[in-house]
C-alpha atoms as a PDB file:
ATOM      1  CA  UNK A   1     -58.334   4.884 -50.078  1.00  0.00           C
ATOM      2  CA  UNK A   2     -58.449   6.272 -53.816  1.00  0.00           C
ATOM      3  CA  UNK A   3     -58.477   2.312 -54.772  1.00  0.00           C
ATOM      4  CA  UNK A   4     -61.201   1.123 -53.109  1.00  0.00           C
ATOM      5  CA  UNK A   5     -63.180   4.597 -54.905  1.00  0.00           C
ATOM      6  CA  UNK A   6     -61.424   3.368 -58.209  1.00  0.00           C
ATOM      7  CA  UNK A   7     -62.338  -0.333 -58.070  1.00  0.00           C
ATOM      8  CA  UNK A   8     -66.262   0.875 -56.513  1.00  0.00           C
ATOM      9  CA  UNK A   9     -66.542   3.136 -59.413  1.00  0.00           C
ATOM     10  CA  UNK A  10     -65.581   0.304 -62.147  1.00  0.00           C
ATOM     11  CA  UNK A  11     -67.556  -1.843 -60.329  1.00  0.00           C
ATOM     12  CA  UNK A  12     -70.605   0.433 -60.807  1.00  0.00           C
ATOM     13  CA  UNK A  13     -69.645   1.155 -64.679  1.00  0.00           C
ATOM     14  CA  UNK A  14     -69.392  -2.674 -65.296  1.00  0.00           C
ATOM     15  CA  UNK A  15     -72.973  -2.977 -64.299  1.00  0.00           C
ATOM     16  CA  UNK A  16     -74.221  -0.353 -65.455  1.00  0.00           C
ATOM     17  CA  UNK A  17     -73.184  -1.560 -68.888  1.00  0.00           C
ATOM     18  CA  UNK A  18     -74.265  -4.762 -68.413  1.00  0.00           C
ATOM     19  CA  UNK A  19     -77.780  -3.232 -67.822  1.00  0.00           C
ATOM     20  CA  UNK A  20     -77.972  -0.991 -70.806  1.00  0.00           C
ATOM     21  CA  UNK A  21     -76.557  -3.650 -73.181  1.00  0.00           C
ATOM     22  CA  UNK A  22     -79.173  -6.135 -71.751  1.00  0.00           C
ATOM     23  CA  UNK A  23     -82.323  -3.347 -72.449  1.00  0.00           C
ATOM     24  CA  UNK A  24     -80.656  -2.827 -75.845  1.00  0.00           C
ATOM     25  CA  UNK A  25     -80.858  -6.339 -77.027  1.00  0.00           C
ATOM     26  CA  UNK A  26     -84.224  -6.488 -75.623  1.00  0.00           C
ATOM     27  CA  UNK A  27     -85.460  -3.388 -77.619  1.00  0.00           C
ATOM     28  CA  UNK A  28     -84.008  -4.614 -80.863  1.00  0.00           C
ATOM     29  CA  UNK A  29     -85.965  -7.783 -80.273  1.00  0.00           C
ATOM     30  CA  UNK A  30     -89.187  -5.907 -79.563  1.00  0.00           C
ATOM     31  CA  UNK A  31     -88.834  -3.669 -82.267  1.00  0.00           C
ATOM     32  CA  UNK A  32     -87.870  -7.006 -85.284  1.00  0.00           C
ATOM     33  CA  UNK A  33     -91.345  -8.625 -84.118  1.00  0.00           C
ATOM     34  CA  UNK A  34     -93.178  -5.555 -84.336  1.00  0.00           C
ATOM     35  CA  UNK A  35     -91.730  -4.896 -87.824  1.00  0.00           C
ATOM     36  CA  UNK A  36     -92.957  -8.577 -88.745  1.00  0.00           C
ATOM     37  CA  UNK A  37     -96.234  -8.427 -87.251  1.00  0.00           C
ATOM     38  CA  UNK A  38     -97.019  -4.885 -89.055  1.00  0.00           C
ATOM     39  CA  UNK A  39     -95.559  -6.070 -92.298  1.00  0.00           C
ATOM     40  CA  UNK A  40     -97.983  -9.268 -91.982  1.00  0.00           C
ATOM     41  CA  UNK A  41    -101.061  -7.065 -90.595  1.00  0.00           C
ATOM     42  CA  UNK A  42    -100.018  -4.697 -93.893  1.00  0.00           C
ATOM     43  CA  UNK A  43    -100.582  -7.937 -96.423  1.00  0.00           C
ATOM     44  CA  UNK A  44    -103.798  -8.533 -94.808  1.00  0.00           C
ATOM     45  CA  UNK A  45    -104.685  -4.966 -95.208  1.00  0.00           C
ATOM     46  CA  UNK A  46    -104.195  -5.257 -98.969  1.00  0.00           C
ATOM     47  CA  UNK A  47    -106.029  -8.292 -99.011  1.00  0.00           C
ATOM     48  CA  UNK A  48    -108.999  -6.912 -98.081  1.00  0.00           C
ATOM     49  CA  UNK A  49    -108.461  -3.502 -99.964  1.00  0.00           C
ATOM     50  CA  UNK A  50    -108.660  -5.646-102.988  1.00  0.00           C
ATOM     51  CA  UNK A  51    -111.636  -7.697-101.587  1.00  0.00           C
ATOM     52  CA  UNK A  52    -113.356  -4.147-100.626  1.00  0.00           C
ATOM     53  CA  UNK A  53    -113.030  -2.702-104.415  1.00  0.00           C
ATOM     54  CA  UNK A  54    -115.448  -5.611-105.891  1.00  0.00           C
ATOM     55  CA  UNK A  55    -119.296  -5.196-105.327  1.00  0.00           C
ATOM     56  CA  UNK A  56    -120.573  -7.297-101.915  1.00  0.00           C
ATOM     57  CA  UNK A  57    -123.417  -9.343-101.513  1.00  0.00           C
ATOM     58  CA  UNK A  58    -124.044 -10.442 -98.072  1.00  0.00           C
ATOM     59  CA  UNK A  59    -124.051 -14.343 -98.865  1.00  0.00           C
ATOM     60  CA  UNK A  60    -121.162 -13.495-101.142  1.00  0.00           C
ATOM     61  CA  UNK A  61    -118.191 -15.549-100.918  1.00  0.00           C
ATOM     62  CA  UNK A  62    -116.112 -11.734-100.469  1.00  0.00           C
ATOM     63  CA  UNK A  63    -117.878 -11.003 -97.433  1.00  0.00           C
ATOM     64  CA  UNK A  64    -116.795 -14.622 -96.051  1.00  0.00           C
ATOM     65  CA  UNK A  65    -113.365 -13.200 -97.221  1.00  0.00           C
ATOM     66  CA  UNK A  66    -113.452 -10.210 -95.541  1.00  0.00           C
ATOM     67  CA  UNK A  67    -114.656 -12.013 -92.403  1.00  0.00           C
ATOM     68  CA  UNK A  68    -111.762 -13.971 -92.742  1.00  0.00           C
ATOM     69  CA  UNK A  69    -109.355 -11.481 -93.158  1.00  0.00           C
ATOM     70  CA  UNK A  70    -110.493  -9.368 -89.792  1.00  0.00           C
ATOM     71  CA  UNK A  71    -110.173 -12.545 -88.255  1.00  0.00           C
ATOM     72  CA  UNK A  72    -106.470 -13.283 -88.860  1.00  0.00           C
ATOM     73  CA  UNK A  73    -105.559  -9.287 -88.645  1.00  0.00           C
ATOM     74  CA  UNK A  74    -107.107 -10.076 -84.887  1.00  0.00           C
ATOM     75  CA  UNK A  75    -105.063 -12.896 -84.678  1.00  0.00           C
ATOM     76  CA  UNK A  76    -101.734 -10.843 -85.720  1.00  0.00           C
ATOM     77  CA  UNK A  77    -102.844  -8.646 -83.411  1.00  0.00           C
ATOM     78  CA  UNK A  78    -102.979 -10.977 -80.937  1.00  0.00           C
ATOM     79  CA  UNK A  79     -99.222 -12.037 -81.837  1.00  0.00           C
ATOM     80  CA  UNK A  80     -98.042  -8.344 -81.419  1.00  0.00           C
ATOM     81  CA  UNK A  81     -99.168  -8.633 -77.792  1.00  0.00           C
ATOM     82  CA  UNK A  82     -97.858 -11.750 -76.974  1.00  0.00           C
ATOM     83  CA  UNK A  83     -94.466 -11.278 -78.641  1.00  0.00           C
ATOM     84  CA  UNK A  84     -94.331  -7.338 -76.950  1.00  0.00           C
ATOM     85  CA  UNK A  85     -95.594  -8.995 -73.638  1.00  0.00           C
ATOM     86  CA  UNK A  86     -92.818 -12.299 -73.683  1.00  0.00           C
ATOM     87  CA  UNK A  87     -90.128 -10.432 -72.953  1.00  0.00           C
ATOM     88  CA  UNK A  88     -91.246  -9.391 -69.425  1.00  0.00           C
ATOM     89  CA  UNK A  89     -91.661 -11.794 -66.900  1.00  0.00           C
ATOM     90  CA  UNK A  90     -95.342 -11.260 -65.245  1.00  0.00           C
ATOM     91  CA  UNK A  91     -96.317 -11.234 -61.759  1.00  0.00           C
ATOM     92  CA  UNK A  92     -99.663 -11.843 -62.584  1.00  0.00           C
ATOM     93  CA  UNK A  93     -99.301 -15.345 -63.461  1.00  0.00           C
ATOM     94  CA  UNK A  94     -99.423 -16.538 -60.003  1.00  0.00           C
ATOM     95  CA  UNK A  95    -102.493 -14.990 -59.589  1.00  0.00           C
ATOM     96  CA  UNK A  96    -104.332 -16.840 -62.694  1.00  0.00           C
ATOM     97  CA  UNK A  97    -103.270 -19.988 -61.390  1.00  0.00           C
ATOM     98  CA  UNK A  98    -105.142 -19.288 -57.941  1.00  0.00           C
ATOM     99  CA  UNK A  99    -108.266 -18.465 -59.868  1.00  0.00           C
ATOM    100  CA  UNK A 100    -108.288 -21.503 -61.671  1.00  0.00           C
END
């Protein structure tokens, strides 16, 4: 009788391990792309800190700078979702394919 609680209990420790070595990896993961995106999102910022310290004129070719800037700090943003997000499986994806 104290085998079967023995083997039960390994059982349970052996998958329980699993589990937390499987979330583990995943939140190293998560953490090494946000650390990429933000360092990327910070060389952006400095871009346009630099940009921001010369005199604008609207037709000037800084405020086309600037514009492009916020546009790929939007897109990095965009990347910090999608990498935070591609880890989980969604259930929601069945349900965008029925609206289309």
């Amino acid at each position: 009788m104290i085998w079967i609680g023995i083997v039960l209990l390994a059982i349970y420790v052996l998958t329980v391990t699993f589990f937390c070595v499987k979330f583990a990896l995943i939140l190293i993961r998560v953490q090494e792309s946000v650390e990429v995106c933000l360092d990327a999102i910070n060389e952006k910022y400095s871009k346009m800190t630099e940009i921001a310290s010369r005199p604008l004129f609207i037709d000037s070719p800084e405020v086309r700078s600037v514009i492009k800037e916020i546009k790929d700090v939007r897109l990095v943003l965009h990347g910090i979702a999608y990498s935070l997000s591609s880890e989980f499986e969604s259930l929601d994806i069945d349900e965008e394919k029925e609206e289309d």
